[in-house]
PDB file of N, CA and C in Angstrom:
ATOM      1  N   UNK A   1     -63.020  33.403   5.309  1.00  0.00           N
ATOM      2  CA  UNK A   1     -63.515  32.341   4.462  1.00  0.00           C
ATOM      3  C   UNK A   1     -62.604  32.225   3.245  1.00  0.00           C
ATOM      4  N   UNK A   2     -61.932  30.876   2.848  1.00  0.00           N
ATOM      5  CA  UNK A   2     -60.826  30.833   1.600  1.00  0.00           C
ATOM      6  C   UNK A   2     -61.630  29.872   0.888  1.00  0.00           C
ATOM      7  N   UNK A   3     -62.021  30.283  -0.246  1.00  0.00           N
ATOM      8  CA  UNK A   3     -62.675  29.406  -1.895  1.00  0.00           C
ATOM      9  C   UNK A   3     -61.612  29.214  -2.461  1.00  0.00           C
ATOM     10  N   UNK A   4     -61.429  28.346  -3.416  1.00  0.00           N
ATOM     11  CA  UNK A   4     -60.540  28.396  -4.172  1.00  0.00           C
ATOM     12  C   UNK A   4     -61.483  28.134  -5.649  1.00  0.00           C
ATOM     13  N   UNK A   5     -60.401  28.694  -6.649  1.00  0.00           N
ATOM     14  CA  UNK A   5     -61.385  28.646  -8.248  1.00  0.00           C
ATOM     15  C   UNK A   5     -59.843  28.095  -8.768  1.00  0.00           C
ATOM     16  N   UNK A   6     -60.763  27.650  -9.836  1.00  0.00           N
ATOM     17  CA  UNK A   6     -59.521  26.724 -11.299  1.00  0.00           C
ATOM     18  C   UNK A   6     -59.909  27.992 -12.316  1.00  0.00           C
ATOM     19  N   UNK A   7     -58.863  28.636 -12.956  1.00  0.00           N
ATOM     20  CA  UNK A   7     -59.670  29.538 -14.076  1.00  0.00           C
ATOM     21  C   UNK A   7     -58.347  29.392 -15.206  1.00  0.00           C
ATOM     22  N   UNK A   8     -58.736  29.224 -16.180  1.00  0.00           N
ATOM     23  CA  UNK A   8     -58.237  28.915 -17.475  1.00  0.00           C
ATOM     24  C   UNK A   8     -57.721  30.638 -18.231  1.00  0.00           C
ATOM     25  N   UNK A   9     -56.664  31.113 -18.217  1.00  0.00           N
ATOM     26  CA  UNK A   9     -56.130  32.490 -18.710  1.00  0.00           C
ATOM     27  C   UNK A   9     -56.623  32.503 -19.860  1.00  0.00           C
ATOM     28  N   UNK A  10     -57.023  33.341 -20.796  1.00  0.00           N
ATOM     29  CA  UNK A  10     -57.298  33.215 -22.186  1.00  0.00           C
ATOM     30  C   UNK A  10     -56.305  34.597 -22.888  1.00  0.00           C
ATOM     31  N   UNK A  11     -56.542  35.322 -22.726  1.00  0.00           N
ATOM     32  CA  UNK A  11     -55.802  36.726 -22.442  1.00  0.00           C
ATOM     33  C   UNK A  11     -55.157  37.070 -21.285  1.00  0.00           C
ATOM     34  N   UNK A  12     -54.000  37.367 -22.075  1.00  0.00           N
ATOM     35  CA  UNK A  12     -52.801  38.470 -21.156  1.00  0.00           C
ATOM     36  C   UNK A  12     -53.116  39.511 -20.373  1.00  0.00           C
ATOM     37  N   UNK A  13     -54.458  40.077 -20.698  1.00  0.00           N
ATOM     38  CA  UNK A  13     -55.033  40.868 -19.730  1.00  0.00           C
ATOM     39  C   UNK A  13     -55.424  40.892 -18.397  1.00  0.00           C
ATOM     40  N   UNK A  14     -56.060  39.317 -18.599  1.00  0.00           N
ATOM     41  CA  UNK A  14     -56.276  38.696 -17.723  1.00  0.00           C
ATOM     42  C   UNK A  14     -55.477  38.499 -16.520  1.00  0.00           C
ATOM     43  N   UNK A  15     -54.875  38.119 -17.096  1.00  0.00           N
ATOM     44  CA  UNK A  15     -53.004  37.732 -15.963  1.00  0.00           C
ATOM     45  C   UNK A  15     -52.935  39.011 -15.631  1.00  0.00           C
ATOM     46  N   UNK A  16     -52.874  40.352 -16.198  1.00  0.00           N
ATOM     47  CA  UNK A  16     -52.261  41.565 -15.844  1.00  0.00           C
ATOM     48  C   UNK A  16     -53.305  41.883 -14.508  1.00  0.00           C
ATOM     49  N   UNK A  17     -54.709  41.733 -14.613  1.00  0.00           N
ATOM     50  CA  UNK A  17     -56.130  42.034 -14.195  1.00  0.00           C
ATOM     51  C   UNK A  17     -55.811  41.103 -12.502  1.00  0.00           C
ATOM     52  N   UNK A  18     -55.603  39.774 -12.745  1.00  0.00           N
ATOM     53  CA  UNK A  18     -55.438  39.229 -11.542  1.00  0.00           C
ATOM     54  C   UNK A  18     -54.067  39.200 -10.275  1.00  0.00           C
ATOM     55  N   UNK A  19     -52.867  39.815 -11.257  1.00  0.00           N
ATOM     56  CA  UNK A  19     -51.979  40.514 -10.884  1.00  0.00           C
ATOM     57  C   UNK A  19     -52.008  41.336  -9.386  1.00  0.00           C
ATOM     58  N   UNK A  20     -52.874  42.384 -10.777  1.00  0.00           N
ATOM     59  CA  UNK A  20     -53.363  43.593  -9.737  1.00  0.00           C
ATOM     60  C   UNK A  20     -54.233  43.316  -8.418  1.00  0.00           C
ATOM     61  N   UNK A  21     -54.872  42.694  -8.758  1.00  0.00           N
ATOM     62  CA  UNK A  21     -55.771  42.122  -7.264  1.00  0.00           C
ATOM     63  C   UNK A  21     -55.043  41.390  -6.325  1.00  0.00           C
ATOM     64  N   UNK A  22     -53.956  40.729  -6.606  1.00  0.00           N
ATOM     65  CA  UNK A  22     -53.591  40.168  -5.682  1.00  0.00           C
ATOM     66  C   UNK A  22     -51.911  41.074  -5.206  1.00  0.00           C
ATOM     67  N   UNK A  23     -51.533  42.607  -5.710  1.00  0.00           N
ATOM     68  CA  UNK A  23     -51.170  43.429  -5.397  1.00  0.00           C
ATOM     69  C   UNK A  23     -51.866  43.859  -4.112  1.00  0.00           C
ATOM     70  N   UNK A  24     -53.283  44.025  -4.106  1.00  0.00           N
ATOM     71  CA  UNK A  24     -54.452  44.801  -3.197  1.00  0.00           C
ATOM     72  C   UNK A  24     -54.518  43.966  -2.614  1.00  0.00           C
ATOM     73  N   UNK A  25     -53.965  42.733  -2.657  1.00  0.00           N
ATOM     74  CA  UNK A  25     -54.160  41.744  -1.575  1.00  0.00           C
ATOM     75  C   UNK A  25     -55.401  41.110  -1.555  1.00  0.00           C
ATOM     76  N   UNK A  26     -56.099  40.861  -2.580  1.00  0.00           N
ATOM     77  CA  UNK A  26     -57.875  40.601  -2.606  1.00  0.00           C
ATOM     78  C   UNK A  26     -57.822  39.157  -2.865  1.00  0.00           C
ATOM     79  N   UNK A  27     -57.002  39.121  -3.774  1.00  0.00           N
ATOM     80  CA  UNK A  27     -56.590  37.204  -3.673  1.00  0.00           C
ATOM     81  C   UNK A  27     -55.104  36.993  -3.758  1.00  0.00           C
ATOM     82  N   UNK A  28     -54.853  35.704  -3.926  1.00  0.00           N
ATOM     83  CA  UNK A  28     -53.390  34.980  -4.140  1.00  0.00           C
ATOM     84  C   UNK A  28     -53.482  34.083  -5.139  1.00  0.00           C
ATOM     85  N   UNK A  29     -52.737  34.325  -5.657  1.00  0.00           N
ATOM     86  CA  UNK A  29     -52.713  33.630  -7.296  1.00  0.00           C
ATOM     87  C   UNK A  29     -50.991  32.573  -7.011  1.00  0.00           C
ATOM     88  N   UNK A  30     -51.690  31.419  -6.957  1.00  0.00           N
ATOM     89  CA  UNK A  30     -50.946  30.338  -6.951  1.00  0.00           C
ATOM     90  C   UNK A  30     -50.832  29.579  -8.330  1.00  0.00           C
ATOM     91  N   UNK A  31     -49.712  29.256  -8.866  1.00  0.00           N
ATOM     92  CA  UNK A  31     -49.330  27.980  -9.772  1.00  0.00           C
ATOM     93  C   UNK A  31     -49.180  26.889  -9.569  1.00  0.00           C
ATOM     94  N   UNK A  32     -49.913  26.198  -9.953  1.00  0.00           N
ATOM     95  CA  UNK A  32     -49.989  24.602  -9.704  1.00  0.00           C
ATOM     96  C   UNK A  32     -49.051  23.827 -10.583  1.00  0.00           C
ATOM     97  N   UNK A  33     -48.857  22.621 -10.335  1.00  0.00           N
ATOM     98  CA  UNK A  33     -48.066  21.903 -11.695  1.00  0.00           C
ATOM     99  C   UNK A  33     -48.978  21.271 -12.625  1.00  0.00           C
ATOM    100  N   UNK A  34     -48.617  20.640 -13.855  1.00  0.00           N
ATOM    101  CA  UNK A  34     -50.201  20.591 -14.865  1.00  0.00           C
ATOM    102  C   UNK A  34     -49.850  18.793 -14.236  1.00  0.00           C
ATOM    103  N   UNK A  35     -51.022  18.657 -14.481  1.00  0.00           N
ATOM    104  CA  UNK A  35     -51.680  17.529 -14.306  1.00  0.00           C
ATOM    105  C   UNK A  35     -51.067  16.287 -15.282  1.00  0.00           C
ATOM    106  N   UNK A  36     -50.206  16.383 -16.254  1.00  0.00           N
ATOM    107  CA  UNK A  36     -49.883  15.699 -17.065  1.00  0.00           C
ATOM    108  C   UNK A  36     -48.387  15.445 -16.512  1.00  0.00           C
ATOM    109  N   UNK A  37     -47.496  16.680 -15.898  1.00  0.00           N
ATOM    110  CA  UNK A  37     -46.439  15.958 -14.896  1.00  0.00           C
ATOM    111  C   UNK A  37     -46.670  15.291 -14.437  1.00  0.00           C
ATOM    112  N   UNK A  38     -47.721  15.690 -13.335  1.00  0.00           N
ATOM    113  CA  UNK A  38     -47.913  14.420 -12.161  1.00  0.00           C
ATOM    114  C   UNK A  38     -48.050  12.689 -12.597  1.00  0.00           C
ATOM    115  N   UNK A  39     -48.675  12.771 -13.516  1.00  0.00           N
ATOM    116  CA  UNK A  39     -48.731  11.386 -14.413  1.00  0.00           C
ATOM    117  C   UNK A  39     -47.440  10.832 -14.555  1.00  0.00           C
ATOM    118  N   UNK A  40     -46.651  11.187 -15.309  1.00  0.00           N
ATOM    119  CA  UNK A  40     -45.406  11.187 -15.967  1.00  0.00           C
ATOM    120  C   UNK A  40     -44.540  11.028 -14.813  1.00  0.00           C
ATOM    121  N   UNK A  41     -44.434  11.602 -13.455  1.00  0.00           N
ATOM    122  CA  UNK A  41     -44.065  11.259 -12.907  1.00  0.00           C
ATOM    123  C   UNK A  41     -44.193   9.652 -12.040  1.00  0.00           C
ATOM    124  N   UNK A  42     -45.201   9.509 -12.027  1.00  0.00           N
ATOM    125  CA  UNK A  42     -45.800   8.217 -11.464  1.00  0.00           C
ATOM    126  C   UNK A  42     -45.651   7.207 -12.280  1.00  0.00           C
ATOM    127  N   UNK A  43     -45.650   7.315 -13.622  1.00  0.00           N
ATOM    128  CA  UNK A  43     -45.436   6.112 -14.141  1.00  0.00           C
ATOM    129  C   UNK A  43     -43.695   5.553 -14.087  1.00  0.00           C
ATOM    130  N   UNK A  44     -43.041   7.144 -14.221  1.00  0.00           N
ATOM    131  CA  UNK A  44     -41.598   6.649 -13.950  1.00  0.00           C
ATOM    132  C   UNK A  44     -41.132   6.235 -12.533  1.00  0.00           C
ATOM    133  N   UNK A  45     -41.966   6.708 -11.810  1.00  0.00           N
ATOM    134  CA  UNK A  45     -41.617   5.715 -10.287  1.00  0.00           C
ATOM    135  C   UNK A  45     -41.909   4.471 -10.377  1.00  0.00           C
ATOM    136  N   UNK A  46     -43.117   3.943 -11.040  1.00  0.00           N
ATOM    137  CA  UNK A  46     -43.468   2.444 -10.866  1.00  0.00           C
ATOM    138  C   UNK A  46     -42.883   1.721 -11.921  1.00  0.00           C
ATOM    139  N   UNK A  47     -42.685   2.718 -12.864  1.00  0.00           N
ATOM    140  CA  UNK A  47     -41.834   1.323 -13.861  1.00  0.00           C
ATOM    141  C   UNK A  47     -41.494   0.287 -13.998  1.00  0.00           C
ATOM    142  N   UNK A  48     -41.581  -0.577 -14.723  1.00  0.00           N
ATOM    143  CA  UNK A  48     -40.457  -1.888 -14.465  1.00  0.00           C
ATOM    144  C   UNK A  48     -40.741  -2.327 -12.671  1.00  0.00           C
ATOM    145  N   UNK A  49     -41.962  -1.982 -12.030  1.00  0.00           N
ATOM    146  CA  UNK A  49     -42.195  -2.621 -10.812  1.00  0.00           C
ATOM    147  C   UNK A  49     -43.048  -4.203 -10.977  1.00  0.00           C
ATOM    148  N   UNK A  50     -44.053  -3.788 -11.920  1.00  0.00           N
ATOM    149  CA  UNK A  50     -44.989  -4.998 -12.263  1.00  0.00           C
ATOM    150  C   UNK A  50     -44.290  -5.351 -13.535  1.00  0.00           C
ATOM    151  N   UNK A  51     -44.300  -6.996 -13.294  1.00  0.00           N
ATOM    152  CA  UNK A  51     -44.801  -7.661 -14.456  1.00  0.00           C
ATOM    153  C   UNK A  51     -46.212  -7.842 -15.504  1.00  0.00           C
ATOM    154  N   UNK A  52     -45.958  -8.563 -16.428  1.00  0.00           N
ATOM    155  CA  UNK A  52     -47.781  -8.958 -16.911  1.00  0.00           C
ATOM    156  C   UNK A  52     -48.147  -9.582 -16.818  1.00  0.00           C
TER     157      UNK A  52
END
């Protein structure tokens, strides 16, 4: 069974803490890109596509 969670780091400990677990193999700690690229990207693809 794979859940996935969004969790916000607050402490460095933290990071060190989820590290370790996914050393033991208990989870996988993936990086996403922030949500404010993805934007930024899209507007520079459509640019200058529409008029007003």
């Amino acid at each position: 069974m794979l859940q996935s969670v969004v969790i916000d780091i607050i402490n460095q400990k933290a990071l060190k803490l989820l590290q370790d677990l996914e050393l033991l193999q208990l989870i996988r700690v993936r990086k996403e890109k922030a949500q404010d690229a993805v934007l930024t990207d899209w507007i520079a693809k459509y640019k200058g596509a529409m008029t007003k």
